[in-house]
C-alpha atoms as a PDB file:
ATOM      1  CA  UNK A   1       0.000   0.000   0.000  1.00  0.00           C
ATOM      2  CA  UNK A   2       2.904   2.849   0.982  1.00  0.00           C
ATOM      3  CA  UNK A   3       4.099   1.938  -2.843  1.00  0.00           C
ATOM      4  CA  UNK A   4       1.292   2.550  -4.332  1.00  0.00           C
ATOM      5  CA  UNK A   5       0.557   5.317  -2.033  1.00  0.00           C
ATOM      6  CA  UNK A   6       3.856   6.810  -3.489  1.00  0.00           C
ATOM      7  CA  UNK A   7       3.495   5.551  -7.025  1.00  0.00           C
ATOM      8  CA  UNK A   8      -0.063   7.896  -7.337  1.00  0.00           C
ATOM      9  CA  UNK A   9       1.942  10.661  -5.381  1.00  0.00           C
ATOM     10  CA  UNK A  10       5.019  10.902  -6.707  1.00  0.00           C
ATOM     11  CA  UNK A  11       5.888  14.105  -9.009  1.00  0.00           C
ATOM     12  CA  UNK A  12       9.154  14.813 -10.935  1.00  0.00           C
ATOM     13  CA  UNK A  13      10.008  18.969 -10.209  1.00  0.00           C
ATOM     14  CA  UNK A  14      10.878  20.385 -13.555  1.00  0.00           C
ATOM     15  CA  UNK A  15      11.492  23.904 -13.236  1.00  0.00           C
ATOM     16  CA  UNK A  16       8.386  26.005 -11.553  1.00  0.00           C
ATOM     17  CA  UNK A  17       6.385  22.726 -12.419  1.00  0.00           C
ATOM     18  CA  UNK A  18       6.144  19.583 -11.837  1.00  0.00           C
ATOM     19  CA  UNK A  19       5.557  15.689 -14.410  1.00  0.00           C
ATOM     20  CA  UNK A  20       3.664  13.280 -13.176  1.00  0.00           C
ATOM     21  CA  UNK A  21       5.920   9.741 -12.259  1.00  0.00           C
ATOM     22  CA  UNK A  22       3.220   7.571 -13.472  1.00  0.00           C
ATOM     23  CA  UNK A  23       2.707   9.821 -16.866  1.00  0.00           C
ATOM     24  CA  UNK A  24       6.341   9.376 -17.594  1.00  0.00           C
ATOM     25  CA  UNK A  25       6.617   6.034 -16.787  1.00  0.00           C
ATOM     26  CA  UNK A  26       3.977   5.025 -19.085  1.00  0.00           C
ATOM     27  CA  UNK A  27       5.335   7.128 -21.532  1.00  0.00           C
ATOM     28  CA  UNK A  28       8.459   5.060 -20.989  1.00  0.00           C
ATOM     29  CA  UNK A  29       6.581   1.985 -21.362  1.00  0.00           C
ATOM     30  CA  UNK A  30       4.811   2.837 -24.268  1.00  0.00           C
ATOM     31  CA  UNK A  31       7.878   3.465 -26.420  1.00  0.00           C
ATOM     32  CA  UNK A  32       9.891   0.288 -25.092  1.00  0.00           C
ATOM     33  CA  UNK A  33       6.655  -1.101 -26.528  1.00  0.00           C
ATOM     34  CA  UNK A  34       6.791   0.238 -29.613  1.00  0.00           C
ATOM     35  CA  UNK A  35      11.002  -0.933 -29.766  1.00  0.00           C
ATOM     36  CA  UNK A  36       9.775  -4.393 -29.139  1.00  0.00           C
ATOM     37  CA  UNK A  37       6.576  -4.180 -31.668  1.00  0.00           C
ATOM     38  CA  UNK A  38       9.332  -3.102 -34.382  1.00  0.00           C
ATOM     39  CA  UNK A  39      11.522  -6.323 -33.092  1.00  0.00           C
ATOM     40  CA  UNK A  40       8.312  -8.487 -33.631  1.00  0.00           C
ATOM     41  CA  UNK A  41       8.564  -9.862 -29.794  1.00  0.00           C
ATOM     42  CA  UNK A  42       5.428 -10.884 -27.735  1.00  0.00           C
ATOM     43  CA  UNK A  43       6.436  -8.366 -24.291  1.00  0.00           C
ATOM     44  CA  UNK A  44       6.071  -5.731 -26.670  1.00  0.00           C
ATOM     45  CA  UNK A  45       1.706  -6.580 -26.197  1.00  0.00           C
ATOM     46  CA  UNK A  46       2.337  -6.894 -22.291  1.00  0.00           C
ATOM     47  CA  UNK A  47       4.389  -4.235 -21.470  1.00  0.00           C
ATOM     48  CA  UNK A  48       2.654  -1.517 -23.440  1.00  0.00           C
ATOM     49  CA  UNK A  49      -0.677  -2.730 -21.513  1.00  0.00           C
ATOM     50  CA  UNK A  50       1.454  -1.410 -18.699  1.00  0.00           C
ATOM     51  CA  UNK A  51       1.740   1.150 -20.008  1.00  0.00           C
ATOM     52  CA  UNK A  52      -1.730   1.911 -20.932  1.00  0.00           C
ATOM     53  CA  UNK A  53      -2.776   1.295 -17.348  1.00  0.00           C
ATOM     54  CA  UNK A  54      -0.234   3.828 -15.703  1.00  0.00           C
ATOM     55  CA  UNK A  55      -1.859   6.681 -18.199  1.00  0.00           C
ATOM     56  CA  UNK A  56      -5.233   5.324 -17.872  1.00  0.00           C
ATOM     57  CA  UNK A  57      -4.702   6.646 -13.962  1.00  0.00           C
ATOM     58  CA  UNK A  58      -2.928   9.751 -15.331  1.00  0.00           C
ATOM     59  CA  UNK A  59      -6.040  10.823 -17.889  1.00  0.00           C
ATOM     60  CA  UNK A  60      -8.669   9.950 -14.859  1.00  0.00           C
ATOM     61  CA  UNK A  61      -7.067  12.335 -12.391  1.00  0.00           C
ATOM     62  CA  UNK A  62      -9.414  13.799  -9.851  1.00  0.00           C
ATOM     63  CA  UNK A  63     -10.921  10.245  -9.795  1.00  0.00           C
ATOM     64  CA  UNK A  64      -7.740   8.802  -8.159  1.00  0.00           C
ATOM     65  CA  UNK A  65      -7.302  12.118  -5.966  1.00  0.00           C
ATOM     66  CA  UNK A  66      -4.154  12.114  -8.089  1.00  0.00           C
ATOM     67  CA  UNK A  67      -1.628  14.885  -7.937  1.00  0.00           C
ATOM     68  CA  UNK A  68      -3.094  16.217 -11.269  1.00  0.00           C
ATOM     69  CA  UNK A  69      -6.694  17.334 -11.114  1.00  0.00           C
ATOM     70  CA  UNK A  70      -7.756  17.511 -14.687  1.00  0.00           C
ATOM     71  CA  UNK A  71      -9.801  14.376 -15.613  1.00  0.00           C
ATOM     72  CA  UNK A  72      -9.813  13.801 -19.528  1.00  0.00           C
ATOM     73  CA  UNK A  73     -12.110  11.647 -20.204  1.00  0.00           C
ATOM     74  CA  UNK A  74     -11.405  11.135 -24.427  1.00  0.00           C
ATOM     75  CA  UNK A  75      -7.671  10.565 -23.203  1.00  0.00           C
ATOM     76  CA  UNK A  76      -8.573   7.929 -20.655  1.00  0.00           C
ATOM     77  CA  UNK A  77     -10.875   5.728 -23.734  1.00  0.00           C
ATOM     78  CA  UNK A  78      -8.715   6.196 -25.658  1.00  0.00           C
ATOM     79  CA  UNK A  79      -6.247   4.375 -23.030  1.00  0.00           C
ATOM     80  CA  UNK A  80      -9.286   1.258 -22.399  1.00  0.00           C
ATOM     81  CA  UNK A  81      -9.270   0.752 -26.391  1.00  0.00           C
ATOM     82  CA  UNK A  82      -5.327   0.410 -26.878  1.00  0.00           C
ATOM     83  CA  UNK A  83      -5.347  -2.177 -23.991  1.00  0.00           C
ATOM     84  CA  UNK A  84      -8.462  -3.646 -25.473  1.00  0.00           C
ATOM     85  CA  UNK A  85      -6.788  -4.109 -29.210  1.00  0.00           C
ATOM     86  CA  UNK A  86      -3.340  -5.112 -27.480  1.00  0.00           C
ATOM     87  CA  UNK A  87      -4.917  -7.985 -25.338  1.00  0.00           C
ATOM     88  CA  UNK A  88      -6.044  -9.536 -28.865  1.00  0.00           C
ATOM     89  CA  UNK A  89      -2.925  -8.333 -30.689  1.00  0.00           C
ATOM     90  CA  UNK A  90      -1.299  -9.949 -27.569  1.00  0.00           C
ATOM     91  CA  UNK A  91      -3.233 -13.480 -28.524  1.00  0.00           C
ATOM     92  CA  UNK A  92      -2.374 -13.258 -31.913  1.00  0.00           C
ATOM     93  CA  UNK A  93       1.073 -12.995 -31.595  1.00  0.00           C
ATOM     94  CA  UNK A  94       1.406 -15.910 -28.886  1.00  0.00           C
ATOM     95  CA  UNK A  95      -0.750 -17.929 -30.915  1.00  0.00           C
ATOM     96  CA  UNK A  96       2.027 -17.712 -34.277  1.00  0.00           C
ATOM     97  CA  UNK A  97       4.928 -17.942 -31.865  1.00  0.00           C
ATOM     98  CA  UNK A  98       4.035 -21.243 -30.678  1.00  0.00           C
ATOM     99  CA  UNK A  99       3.590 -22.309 -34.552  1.00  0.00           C
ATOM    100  CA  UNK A 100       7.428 -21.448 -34.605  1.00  0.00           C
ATOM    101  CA  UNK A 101       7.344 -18.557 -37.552  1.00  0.00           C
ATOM    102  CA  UNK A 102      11.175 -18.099 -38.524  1.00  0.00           C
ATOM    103  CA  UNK A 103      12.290 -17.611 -34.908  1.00  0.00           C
ATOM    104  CA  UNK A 104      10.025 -14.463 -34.232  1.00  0.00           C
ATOM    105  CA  UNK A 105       6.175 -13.748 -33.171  1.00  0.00           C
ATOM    106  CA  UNK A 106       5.400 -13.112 -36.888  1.00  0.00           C
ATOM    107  CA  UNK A 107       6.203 -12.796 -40.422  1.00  0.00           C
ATOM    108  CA  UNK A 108       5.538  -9.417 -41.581  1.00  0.00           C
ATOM    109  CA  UNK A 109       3.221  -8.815 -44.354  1.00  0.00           C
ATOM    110  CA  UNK A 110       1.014  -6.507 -46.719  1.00  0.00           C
ATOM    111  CA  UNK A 111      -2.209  -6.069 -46.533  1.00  0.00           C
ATOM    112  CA  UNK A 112      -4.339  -7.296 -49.038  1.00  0.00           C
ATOM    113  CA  UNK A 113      -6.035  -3.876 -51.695  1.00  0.00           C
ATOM    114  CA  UNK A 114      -8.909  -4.676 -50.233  1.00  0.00           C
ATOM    115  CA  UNK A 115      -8.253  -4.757 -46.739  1.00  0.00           C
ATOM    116  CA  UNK A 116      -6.212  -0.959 -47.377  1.00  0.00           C
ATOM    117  CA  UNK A 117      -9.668   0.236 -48.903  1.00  0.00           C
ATOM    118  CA  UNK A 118     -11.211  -1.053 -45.826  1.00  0.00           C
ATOM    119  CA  UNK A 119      -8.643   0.581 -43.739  1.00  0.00           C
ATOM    120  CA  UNK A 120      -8.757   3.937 -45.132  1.00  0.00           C
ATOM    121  CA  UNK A 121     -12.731   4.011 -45.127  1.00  0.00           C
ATOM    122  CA  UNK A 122     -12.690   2.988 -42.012  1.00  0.00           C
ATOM    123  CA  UNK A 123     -10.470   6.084 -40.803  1.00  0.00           C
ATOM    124  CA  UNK A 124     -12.681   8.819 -42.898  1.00  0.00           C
ATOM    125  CA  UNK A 125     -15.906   7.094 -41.755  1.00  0.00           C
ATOM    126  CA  UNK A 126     -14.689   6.762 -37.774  1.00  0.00           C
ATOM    127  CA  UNK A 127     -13.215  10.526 -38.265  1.00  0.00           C
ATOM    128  CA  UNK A 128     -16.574  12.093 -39.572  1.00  0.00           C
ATOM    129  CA  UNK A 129     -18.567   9.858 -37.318  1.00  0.00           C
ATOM    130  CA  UNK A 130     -16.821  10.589 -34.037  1.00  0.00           C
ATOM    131  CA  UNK A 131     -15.838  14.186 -34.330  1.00  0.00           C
ATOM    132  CA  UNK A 132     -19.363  15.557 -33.496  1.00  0.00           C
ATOM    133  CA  UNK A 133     -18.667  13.261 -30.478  1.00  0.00           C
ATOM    134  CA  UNK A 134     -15.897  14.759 -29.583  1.00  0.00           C
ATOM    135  CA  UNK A 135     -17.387  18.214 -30.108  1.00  0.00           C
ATOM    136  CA  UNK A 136     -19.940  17.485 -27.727  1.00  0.00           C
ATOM    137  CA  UNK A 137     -17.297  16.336 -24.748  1.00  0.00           C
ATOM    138  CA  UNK A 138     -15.675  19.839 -25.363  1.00  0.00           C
ATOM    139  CA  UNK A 139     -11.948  18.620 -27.509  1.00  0.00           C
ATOM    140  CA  UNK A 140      -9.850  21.194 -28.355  1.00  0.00           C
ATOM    141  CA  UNK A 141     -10.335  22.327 -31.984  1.00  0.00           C
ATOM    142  CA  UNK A 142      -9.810  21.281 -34.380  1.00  0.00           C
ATOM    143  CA  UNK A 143     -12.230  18.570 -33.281  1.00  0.00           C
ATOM    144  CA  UNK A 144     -11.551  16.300 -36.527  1.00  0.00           C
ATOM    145  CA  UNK A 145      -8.071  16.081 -35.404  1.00  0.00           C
ATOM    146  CA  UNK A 146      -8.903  14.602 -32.032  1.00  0.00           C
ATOM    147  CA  UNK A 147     -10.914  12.190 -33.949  1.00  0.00           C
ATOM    148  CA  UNK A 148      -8.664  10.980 -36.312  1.00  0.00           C
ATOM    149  CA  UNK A 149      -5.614  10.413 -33.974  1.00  0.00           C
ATOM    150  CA  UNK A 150      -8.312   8.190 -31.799  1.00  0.00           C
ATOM    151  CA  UNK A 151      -9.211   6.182 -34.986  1.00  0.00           C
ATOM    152  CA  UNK A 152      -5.697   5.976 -36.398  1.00  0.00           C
ATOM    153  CA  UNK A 153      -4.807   4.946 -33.259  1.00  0.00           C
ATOM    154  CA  UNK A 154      -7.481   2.015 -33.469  1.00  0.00           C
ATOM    155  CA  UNK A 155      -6.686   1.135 -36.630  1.00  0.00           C
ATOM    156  CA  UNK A 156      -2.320   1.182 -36.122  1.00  0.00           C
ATOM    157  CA  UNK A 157      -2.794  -1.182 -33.349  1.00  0.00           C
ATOM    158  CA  UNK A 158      -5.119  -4.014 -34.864  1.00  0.00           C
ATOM    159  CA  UNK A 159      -2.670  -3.170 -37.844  1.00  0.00           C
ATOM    160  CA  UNK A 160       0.237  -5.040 -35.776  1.00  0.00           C
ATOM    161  CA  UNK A 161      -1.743  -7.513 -33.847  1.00  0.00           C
ATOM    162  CA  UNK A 162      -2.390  -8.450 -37.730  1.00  0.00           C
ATOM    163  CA  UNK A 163       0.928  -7.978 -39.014  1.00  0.00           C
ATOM    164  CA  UNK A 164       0.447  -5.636 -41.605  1.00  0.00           C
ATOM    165  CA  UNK A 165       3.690  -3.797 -42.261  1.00  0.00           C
ATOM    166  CA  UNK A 166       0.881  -0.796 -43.056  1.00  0.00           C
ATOM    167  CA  UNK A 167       0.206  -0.193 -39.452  1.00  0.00           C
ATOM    168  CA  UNK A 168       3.524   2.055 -39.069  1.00  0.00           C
ATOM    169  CA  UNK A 169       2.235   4.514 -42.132  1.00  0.00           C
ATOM    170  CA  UNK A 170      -0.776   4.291 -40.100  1.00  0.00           C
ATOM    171  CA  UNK A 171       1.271   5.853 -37.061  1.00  0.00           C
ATOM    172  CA  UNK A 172       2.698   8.425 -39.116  1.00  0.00           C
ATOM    173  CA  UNK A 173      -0.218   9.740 -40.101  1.00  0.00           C
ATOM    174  CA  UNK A 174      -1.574  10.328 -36.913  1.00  0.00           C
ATOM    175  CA  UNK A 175       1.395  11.644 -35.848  1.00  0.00           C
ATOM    176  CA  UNK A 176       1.541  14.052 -38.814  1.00  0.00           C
ATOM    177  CA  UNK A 177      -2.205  15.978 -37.494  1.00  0.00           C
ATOM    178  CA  UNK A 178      -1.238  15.129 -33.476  1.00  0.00           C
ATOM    179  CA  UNK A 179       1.877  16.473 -33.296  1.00  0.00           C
ATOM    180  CA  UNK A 180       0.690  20.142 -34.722  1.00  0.00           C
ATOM    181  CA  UNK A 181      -2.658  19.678 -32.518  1.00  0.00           C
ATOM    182  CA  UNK A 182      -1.023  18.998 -29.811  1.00  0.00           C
ATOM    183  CA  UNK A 183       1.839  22.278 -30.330  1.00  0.00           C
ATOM    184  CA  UNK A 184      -1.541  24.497 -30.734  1.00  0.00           C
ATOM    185  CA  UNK A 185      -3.167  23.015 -27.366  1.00  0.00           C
ATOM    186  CA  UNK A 186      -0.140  23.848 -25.317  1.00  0.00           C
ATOM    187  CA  UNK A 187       1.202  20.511 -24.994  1.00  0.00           C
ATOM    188  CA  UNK A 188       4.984  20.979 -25.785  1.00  0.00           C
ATOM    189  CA  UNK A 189       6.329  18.226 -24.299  1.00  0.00           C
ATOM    190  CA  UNK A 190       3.992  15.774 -25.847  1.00  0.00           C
ATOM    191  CA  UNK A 191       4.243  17.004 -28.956  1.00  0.00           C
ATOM    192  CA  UNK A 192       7.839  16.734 -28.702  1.00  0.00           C
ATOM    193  CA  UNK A 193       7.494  13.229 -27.327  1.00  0.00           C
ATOM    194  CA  UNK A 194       5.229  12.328 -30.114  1.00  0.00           C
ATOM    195  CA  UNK A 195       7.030  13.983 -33.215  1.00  0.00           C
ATOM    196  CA  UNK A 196      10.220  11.581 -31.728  1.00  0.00           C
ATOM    197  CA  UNK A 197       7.610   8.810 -32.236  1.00  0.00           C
ATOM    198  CA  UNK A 198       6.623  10.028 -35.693  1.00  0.00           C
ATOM    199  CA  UNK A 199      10.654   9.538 -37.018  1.00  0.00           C
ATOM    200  CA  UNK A 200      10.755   5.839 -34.971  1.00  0.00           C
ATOM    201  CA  UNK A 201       7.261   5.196 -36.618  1.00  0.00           C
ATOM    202  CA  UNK A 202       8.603   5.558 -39.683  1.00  0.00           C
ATOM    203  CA  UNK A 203      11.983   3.812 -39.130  1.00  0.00           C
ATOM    204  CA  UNK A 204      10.039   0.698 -37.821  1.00  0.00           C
ATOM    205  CA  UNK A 205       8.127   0.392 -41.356  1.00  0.00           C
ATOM    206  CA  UNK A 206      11.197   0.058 -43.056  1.00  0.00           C
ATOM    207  CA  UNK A 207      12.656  -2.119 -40.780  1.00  0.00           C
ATOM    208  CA  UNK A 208       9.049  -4.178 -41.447  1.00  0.00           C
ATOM    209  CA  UNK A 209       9.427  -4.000 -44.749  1.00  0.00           C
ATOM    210  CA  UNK A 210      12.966  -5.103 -45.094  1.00  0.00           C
ATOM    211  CA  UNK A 211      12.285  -8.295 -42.804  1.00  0.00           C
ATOM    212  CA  UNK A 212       9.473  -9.077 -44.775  1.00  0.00           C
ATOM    213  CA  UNK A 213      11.192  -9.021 -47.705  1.00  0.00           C
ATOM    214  CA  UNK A 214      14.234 -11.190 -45.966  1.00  0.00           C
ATOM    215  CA  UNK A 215      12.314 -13.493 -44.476  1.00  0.00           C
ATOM    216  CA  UNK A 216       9.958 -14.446 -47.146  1.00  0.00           C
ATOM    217  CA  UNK A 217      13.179 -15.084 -49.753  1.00  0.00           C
ATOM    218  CA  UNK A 218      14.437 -17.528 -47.237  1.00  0.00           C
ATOM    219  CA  UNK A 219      11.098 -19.035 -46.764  1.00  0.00           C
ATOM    220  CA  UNK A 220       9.711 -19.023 -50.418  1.00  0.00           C
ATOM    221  CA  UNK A 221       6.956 -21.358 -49.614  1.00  0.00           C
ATOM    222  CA  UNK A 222       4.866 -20.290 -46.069  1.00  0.00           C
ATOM    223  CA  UNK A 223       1.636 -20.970 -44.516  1.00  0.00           C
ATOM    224  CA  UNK A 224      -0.145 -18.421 -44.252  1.00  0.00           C
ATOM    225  CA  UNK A 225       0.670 -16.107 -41.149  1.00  0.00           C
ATOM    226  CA  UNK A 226      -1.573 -14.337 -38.199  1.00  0.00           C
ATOM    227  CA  UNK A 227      -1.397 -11.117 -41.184  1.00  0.00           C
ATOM    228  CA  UNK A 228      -3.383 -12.331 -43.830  1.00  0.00           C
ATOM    229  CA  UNK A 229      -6.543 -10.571 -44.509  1.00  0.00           C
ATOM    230  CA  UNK A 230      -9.347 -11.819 -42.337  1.00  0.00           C
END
């Protein structure tokens, strides 16, 4: 109890202000997640659930009595979903592992035309059909932009629980309209954070698309893997 006591308490001094210890931490978790997503291992699922958790508590403030008041609710869903997506991505990638794919939790892939149809449609149609949602809980403008980071978001992480080597462009471009939303809300330091995630996003695709090129030359004959098109 006197850890977690501590653990909700805790605050880093920076300057005339002060971080949050369980905001940076799951910061911290969330990108040694995204290091082990781009090494295809199975802890990346686990740990960035961890993650998810810490800034679940962070994004619920005032409910925990937390040392930061301000309870954002869009911020804290958007937190449930990710560890939602990652406990089937987490399945997924268990599940191929124990089918021994080439040493690693999966065998990159593309997705199919039709399933990148599907996944753009689905990020215009979520966009349009949550941002008058969003509007109504009071998100910073421009409201669209909240709700296409929260469906790109969505649609990244199923991406990798499916293996799609897609899912990092996915990243990128919610990086590309969070990054200046967040810069116009105030936010420097996550929008710092998360244009630093925007150049690994991108480095991980080609280190996706490389393996998946690699991998299927030494394999020229598979079954097919945990990314083919549902």
């Amino acid at each position: 109890m006197d850890f977690l006591r501590w653990l909700f308490e805790a605050q880093i001094p920076v300057g005339g202000s002060a971080l949050v210890l369980r905001e940076v931490l799951g910061n911290i978790f969330g990108l040694a997640s995204a290091l082990g997503g781009m090494r295809r291992k199975v802890w990346a699922w686990p740990v960035g659930i961890l993650g998810n958790l810490l800034l679940l508590t962070v994004f619920l403030g005032n409910v925990f009595g937390a040392a930061a008041p301000a309870t954002l609710w869009g911020q804290a869903a958007r937190q449930i979903m990710f560890i939602a997506v990652a406990v089937y991505g987490w399945y997924r990638w268990r599940q191929a592992q124990s089918e021994g794919i080439q040493g690693r939790a999966i065998v990159p892939g593309w997705a199919s035309a039709k399933v990148r149809i599907a996944l753009v449609a689905a990020m215009v149609a979520g966009t349009a059909a949550l941002t008058p949602v969003f509007d109504s809980l009071g998100s910073y403008p421009p409201v669209w932009a909240d709700a296409w980071t929260f469906m790109g978001s969505l649609l990244a992480t199923y991406g990798m629980a499916r293996g799609w080597t897609e899912f990092w462009l996915i990243w990128v471009a919610v990086d590309v309209v969070g990054v200046p939303l967040l810069f116009s809300a105030g936010y420097y330091a996550s929008a710092v954070m998360y244009l630093f995630y925007g150049f690994f996003t991108l480095a991980g695709f080609f280190v996706w698309w490389r393996a998946d090129r690699r991998e299927h030359r030494q394999a020229p004959v598979v079954p097919a893997t945990v990314g083919a098109a549902p």
